[in-house]
C-alpha atoms as a PDB file:
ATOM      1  CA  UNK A   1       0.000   0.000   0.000  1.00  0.00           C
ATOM      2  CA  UNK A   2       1.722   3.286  -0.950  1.00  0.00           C
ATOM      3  CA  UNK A   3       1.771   5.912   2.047  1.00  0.00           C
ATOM      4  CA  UNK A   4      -2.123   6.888   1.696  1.00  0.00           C
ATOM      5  CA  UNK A   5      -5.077   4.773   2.350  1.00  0.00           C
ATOM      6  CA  UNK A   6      -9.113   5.810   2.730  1.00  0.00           C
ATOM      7  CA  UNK A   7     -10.838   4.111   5.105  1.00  0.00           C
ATOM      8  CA  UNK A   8     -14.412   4.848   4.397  1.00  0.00           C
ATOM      9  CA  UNK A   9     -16.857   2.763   7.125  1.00  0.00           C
ATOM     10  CA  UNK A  10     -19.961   0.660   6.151  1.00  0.00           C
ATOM     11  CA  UNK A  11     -20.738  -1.531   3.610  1.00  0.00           C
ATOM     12  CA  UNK A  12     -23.166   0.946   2.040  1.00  0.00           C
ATOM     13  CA  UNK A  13     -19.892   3.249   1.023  1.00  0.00           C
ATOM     14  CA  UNK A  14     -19.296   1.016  -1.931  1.00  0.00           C
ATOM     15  CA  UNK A  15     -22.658   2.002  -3.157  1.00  0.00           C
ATOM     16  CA  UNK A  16     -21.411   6.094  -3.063  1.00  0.00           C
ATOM     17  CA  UNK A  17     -17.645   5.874  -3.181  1.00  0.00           C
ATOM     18  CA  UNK A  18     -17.642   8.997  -5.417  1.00  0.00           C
ATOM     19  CA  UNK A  19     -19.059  11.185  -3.125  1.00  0.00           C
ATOM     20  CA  UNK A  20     -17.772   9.733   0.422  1.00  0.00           C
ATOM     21  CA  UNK A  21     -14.364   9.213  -1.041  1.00  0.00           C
ATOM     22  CA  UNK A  22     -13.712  13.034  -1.772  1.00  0.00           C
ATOM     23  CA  UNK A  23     -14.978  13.978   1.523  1.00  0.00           C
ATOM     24  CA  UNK A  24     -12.682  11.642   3.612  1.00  0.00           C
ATOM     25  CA  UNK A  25     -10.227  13.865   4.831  1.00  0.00           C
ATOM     26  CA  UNK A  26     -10.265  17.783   4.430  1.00  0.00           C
ATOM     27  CA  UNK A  27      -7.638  19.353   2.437  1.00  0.00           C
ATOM     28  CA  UNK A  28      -4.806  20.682   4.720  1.00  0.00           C
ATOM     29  CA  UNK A  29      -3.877  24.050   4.804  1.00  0.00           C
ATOM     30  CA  UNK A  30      -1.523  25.364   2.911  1.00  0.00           C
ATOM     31  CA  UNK A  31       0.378  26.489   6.452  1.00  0.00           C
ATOM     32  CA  UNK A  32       0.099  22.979   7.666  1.00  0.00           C
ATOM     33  CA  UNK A  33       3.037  20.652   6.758  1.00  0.00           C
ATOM     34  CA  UNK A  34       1.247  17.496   5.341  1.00  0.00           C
ATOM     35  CA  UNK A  35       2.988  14.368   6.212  1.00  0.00           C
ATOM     36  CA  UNK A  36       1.744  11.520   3.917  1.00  0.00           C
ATOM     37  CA  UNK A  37       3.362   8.433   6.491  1.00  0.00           C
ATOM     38  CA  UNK A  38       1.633  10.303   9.737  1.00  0.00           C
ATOM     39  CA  UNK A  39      -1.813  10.590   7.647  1.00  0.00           C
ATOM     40  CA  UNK A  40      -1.528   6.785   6.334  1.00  0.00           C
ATOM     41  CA  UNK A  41      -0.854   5.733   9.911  1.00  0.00           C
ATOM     42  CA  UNK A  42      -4.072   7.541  11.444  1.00  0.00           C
ATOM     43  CA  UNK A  43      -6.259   5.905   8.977  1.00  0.00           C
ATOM     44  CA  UNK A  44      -5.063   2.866   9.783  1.00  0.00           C
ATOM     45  CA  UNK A  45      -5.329   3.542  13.728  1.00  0.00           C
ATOM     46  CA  UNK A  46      -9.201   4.895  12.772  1.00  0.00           C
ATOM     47  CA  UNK A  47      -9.596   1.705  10.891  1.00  0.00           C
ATOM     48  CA  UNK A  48      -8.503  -0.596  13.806  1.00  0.00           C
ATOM     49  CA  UNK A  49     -10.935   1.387  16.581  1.00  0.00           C
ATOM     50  CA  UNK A  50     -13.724   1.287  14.344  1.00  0.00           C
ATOM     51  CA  UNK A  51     -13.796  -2.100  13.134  1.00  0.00           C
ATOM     52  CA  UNK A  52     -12.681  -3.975  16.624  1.00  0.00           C
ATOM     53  CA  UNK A  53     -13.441  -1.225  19.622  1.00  0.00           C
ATOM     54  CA  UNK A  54     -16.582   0.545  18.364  1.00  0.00           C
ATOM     55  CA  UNK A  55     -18.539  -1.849  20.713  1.00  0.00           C
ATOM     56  CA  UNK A  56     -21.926  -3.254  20.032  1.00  0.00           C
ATOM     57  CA  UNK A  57     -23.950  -6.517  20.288  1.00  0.00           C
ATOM     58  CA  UNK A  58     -21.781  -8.452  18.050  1.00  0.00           C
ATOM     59  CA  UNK A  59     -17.765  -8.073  18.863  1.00  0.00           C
ATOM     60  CA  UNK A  60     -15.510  -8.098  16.368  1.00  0.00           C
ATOM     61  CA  UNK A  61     -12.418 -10.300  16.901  1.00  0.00           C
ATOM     62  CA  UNK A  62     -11.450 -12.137  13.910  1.00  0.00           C
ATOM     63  CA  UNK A  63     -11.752 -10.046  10.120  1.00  0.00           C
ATOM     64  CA  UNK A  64     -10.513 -11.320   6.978  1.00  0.00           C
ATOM     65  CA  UNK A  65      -9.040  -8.658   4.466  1.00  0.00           C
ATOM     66  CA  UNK A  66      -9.573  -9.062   1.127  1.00  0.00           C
ATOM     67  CA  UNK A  67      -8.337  -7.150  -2.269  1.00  0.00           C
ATOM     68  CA  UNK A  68     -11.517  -6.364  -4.953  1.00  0.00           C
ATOM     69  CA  UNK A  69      -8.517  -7.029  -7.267  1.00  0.00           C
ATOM     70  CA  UNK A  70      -5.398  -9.331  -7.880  1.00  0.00           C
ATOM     71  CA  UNK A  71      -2.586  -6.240  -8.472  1.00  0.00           C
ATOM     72  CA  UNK A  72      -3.635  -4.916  -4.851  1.00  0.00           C
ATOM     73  CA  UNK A  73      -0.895  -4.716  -2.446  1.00  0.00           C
ATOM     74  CA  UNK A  74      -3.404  -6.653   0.114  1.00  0.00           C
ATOM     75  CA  UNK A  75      -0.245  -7.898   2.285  1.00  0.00           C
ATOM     76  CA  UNK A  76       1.012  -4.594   3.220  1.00  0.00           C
ATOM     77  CA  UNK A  77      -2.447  -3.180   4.285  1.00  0.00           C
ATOM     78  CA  UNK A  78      -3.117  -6.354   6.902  1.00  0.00           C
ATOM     79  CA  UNK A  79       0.541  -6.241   8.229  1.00  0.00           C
ATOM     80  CA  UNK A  80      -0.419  -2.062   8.822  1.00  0.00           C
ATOM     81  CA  UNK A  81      -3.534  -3.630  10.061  1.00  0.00           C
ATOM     82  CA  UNK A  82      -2.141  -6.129  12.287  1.00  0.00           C
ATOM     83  CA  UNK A  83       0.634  -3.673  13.344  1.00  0.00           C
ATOM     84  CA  UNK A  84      -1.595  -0.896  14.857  1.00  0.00           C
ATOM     85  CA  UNK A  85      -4.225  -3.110  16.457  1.00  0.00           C
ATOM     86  CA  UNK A  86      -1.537  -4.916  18.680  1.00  0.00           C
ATOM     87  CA  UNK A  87      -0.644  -1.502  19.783  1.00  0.00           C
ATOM     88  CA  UNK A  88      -3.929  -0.585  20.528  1.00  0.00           C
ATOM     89  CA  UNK A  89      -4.118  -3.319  23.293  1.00  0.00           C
ATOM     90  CA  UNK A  90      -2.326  -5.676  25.641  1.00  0.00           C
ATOM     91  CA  UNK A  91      -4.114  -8.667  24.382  1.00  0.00           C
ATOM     92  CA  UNK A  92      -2.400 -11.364  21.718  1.00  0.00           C
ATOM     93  CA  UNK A  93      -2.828 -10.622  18.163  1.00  0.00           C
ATOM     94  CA  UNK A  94      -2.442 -13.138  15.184  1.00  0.00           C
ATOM     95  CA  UNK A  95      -1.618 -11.727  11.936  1.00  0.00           C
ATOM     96  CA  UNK A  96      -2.600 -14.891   9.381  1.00  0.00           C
ATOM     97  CA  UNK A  97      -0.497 -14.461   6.283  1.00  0.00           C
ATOM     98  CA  UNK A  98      -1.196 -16.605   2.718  1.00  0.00           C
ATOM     99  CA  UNK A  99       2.655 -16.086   1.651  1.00  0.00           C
ATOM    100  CA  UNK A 100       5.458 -17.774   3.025  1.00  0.00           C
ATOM    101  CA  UNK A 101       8.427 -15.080   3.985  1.00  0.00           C
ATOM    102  CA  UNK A 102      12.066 -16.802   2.815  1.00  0.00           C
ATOM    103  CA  UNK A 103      13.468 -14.724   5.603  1.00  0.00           C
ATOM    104  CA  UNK A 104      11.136 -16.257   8.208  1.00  0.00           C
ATOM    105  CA  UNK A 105      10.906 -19.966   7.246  1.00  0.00           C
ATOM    106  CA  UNK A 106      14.069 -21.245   8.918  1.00  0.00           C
ATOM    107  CA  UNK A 107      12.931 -19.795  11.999  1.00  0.00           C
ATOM    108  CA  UNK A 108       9.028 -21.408  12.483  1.00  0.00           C
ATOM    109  CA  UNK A 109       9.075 -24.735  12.538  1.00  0.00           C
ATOM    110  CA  UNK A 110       6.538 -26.903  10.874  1.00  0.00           C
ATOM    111  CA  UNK A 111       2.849 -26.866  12.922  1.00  0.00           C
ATOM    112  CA  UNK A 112       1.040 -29.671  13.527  1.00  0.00           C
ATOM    113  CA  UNK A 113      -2.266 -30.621  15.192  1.00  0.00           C
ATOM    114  CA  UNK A 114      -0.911 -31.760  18.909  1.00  0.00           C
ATOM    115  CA  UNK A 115       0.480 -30.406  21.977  1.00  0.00           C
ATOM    116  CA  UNK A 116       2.406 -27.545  20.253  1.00  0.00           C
ATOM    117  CA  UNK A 117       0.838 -23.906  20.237  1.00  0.00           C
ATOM    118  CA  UNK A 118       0.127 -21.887  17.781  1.00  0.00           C
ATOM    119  CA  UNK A 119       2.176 -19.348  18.837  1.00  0.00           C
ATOM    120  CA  UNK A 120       5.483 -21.908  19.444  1.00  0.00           C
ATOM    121  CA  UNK A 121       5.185 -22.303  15.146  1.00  0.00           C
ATOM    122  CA  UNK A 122       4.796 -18.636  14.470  1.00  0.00           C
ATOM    123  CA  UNK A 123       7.031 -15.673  14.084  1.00  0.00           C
ATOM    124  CA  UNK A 124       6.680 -13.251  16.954  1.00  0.00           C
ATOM    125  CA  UNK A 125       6.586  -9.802  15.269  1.00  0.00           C
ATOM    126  CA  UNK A 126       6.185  -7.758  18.285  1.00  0.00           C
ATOM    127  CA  UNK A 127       5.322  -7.938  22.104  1.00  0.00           C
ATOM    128  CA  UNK A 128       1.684  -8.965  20.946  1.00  0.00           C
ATOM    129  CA  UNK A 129       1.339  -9.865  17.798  1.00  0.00           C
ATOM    130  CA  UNK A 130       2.031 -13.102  15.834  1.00  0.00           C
ATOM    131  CA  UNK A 131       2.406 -13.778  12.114  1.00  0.00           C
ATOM    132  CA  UNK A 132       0.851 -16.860  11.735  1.00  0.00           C
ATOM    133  CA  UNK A 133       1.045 -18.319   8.539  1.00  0.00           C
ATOM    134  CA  UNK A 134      -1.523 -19.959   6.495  1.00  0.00           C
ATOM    135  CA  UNK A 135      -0.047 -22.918   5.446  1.00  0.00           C
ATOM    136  CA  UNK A 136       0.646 -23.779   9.077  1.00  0.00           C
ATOM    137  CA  UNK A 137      -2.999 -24.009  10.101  1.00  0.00           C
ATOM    138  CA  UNK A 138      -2.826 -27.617   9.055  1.00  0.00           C
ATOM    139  CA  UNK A 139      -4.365 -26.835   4.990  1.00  0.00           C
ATOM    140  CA  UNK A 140      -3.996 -30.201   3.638  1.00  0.00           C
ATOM    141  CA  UNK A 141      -6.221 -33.347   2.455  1.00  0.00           C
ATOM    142  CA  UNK A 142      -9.987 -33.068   1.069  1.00  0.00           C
ATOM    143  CA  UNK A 143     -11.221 -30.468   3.247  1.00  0.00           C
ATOM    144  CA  UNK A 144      -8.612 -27.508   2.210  1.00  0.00           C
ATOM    145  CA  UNK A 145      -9.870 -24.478   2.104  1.00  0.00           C
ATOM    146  CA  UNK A 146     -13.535 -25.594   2.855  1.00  0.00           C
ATOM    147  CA  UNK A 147     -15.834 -24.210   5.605  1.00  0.00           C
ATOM    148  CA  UNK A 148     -15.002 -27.346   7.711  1.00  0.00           C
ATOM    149  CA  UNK A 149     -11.019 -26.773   7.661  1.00  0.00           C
ATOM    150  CA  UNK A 150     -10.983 -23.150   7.746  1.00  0.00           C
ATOM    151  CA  UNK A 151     -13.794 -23.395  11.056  1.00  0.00           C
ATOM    152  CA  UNK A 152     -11.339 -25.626  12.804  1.00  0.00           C
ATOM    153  CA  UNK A 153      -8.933 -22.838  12.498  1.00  0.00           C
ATOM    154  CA  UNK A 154     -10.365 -19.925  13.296  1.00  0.00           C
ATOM    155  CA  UNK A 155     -11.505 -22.247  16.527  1.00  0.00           C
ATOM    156  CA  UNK A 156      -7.775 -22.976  17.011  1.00  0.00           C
ATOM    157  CA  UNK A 157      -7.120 -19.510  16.679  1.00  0.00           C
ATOM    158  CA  UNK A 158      -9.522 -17.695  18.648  1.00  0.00           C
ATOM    159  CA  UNK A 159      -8.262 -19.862  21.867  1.00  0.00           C
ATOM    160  CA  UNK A 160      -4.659 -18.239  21.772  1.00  0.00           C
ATOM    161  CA  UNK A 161      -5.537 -14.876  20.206  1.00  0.00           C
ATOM    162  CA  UNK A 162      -7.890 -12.473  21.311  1.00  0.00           C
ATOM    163  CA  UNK A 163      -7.608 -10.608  17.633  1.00  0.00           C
ATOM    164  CA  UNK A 164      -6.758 -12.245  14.313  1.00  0.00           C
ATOM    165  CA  UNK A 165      -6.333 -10.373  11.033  1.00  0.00           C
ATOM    166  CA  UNK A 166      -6.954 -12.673   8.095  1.00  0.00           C
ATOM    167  CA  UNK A 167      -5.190 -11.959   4.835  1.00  0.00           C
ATOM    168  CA  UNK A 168      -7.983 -13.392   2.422  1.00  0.00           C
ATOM    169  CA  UNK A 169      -8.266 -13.955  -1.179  1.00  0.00           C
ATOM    170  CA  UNK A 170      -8.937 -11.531  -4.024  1.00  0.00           C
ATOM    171  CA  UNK A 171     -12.389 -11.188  -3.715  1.00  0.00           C
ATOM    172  CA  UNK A 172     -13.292 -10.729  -7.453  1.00  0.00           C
ATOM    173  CA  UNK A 173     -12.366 -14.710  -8.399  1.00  0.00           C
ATOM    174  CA  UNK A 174     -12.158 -16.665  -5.847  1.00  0.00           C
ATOM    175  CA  UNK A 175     -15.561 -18.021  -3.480  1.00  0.00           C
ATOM    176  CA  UNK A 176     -13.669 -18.370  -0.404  1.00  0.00           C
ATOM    177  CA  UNK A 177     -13.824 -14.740   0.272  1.00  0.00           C
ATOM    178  CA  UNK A 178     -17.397 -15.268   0.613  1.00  0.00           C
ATOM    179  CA  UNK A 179     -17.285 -17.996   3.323  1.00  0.00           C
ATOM    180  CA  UNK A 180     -15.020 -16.210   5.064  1.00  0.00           C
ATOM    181  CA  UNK A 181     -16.591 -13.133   5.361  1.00  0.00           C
ATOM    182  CA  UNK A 182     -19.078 -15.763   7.103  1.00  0.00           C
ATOM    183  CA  UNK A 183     -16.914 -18.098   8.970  1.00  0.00           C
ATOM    184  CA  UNK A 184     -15.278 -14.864  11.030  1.00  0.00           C
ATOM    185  CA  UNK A 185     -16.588 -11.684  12.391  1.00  0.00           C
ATOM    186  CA  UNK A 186     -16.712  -9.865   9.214  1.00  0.00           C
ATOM    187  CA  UNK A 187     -15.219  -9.101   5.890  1.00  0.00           C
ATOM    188  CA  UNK A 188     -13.244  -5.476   4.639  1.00  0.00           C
ATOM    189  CA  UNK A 189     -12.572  -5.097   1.256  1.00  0.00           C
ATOM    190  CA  UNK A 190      -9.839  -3.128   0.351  1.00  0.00           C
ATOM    191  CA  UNK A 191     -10.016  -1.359  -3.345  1.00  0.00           C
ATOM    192  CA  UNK A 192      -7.540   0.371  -5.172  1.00  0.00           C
ATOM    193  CA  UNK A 193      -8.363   4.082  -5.769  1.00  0.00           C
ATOM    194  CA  UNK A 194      -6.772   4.136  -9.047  1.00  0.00           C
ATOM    195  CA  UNK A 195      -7.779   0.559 -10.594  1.00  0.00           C
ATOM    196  CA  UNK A 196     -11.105  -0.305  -9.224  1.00  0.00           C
ATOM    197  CA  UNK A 197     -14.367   0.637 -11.149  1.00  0.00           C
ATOM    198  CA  UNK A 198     -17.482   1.090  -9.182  1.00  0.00           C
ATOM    199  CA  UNK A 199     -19.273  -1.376 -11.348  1.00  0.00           C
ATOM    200  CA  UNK A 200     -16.547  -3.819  -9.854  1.00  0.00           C
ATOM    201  CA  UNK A 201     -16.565  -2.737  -6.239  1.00  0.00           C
ATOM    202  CA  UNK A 202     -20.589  -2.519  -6.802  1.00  0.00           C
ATOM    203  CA  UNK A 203     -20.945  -6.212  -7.921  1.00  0.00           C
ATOM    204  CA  UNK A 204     -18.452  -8.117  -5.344  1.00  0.00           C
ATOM    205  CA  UNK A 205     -20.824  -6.103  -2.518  1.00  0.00           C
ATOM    206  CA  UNK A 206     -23.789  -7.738  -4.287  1.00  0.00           C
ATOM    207  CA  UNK A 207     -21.994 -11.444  -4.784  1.00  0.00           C
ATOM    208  CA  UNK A 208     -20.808 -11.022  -0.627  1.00  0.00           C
ATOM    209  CA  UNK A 209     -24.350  -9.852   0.005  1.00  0.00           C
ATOM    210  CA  UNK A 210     -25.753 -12.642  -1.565  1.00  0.00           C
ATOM    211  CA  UNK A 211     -23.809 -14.957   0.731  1.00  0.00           C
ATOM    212  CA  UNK A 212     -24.617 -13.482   3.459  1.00  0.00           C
ATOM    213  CA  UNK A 213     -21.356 -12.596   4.269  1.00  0.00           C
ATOM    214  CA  UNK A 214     -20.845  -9.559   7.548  1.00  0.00           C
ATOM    215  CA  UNK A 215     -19.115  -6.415   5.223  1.00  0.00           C
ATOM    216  CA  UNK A 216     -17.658  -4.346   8.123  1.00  0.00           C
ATOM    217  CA  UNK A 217     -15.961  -1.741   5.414  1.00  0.00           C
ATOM    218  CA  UNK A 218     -14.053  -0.755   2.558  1.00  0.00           C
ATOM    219  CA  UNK A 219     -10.357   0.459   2.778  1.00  0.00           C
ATOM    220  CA  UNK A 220      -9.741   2.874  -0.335  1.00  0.00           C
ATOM    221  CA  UNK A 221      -5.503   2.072  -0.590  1.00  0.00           C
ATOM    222  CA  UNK A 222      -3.250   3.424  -2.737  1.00  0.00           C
ATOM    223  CA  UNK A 223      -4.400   6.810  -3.507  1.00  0.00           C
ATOM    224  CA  UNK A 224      -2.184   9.482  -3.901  1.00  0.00           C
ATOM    225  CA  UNK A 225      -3.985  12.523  -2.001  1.00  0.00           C
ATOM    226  CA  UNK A 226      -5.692  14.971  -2.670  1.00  0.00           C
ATOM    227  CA  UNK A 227      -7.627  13.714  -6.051  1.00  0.00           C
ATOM    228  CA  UNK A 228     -10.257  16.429  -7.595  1.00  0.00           C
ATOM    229  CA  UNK A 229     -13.639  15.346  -7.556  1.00  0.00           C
ATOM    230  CA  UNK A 230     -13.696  14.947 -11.777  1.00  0.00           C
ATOM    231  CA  UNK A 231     -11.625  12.147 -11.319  1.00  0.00           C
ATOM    232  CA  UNK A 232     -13.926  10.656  -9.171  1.00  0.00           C
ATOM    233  CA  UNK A 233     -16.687  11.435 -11.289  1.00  0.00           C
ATOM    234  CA  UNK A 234     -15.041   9.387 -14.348  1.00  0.00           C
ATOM    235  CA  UNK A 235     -14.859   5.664 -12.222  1.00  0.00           C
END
């Protein structure tokens, strides 16, 4: 994600992302001195209270992240994500990743279903927070990626971490974005303000809908601020 990101709250924002888009964030003054990496960061931070401390009937622990589109830079919004949530509390935080890291692989060892923790097989990234990756939530056999092997792991998960941000699929081709944006507490799709189309953005809300899926958000990444409102107005 390049220094910028939108985060624009509710699942009815895809339906006006011209309009609620432009009015994000007011234009700084001239006299202010802008700093894109400060501004990125608070949208993130605003993100992470909305989404998991807003409070309400249904808490929101576990929230898979997914991209409208393939050339989204999904991985560095959910490791932002993942970053600024664990310092927004003392409880454990598991950042689930879909990419193995070279750097990282000689350090986790292989998990398996038994006495070893989650956390023993994971990289610690800071005090409270825990890359978990994908591959080591025991994926494997005739049940990978189905609802039955990915709700054994969010149970496995959910009884070491208190959070867990789920790097999902690309939303626009593959189903399991759908059933897990049921399986957990909710789905955010992150769009790219210079590649996705409302009519795309539009009709993954309607396919999600359809499933019944929780949308929590959109997260409008990559946009290089401010953009006029005729851009907007050509999507």
């Amino acid at each position: 994600m390049s220094a910028n990101a939108d985060v624009l709250r509710g699942a009815a924002v895809i339906g006006s992302l011209t309009r609620e888009a432009s009015l994000a964030v007011e234009a700084p003054c001239e006299a202010d001195v802008w700093n894109p990496r400060d501004f990125a960061r608070e949208q993130i931070r605003g993100l992470v209270r909305q989404v998991f401390f807003a409070g309400g009937p249904r808490p929101v622990k576990q929230v898979v992240f997914c991209a409208a589109e393939p050339q989204i830079d999904l991985a560095t919004v959910c490791d932002q994500v993942a970053r600024a949530l664990a310092l927004e509390t003392r409880s454990p935080v598991a950042l689930v990743d879909r990419h193995r890291h070279p750097q990282e692989i000689k350090l986790v060892p292989a998990y398996s279903k038994g006495p070893a923790s989650i956390k023993s097989c994971s990289t610690q990234m800071a005090t409270n927070l825990w890359r978990v990756r994908k591959s080591d939530l025991g994926e494997s056999g005739n049940q990978s990626g189905t609802g039955m092997q990915w709700l054994s792991c969010l149970l496995e998960l959910r009884t070491e971490f208190e959070y867990v941000v789920i790097q999902g699929p690309v939303a626009a081709i593959s189903s399991e974005a759908a059933l897990l944006g049921q399986l957990t507490d909710g789905l955010i799709l992150v769009l790219g303000a210079h590649s996705t189309r409302r009519a795309t953005a539009r009709k993954i809300k309607e396919i999600l809908e359809r499933s019944q899926s929780r949308i929590l958000g959109t997260v409008l990444s990559e946009r290089r601020f401010p953009i006029p409102e005729r851009i907007y107005s050509r999507l």
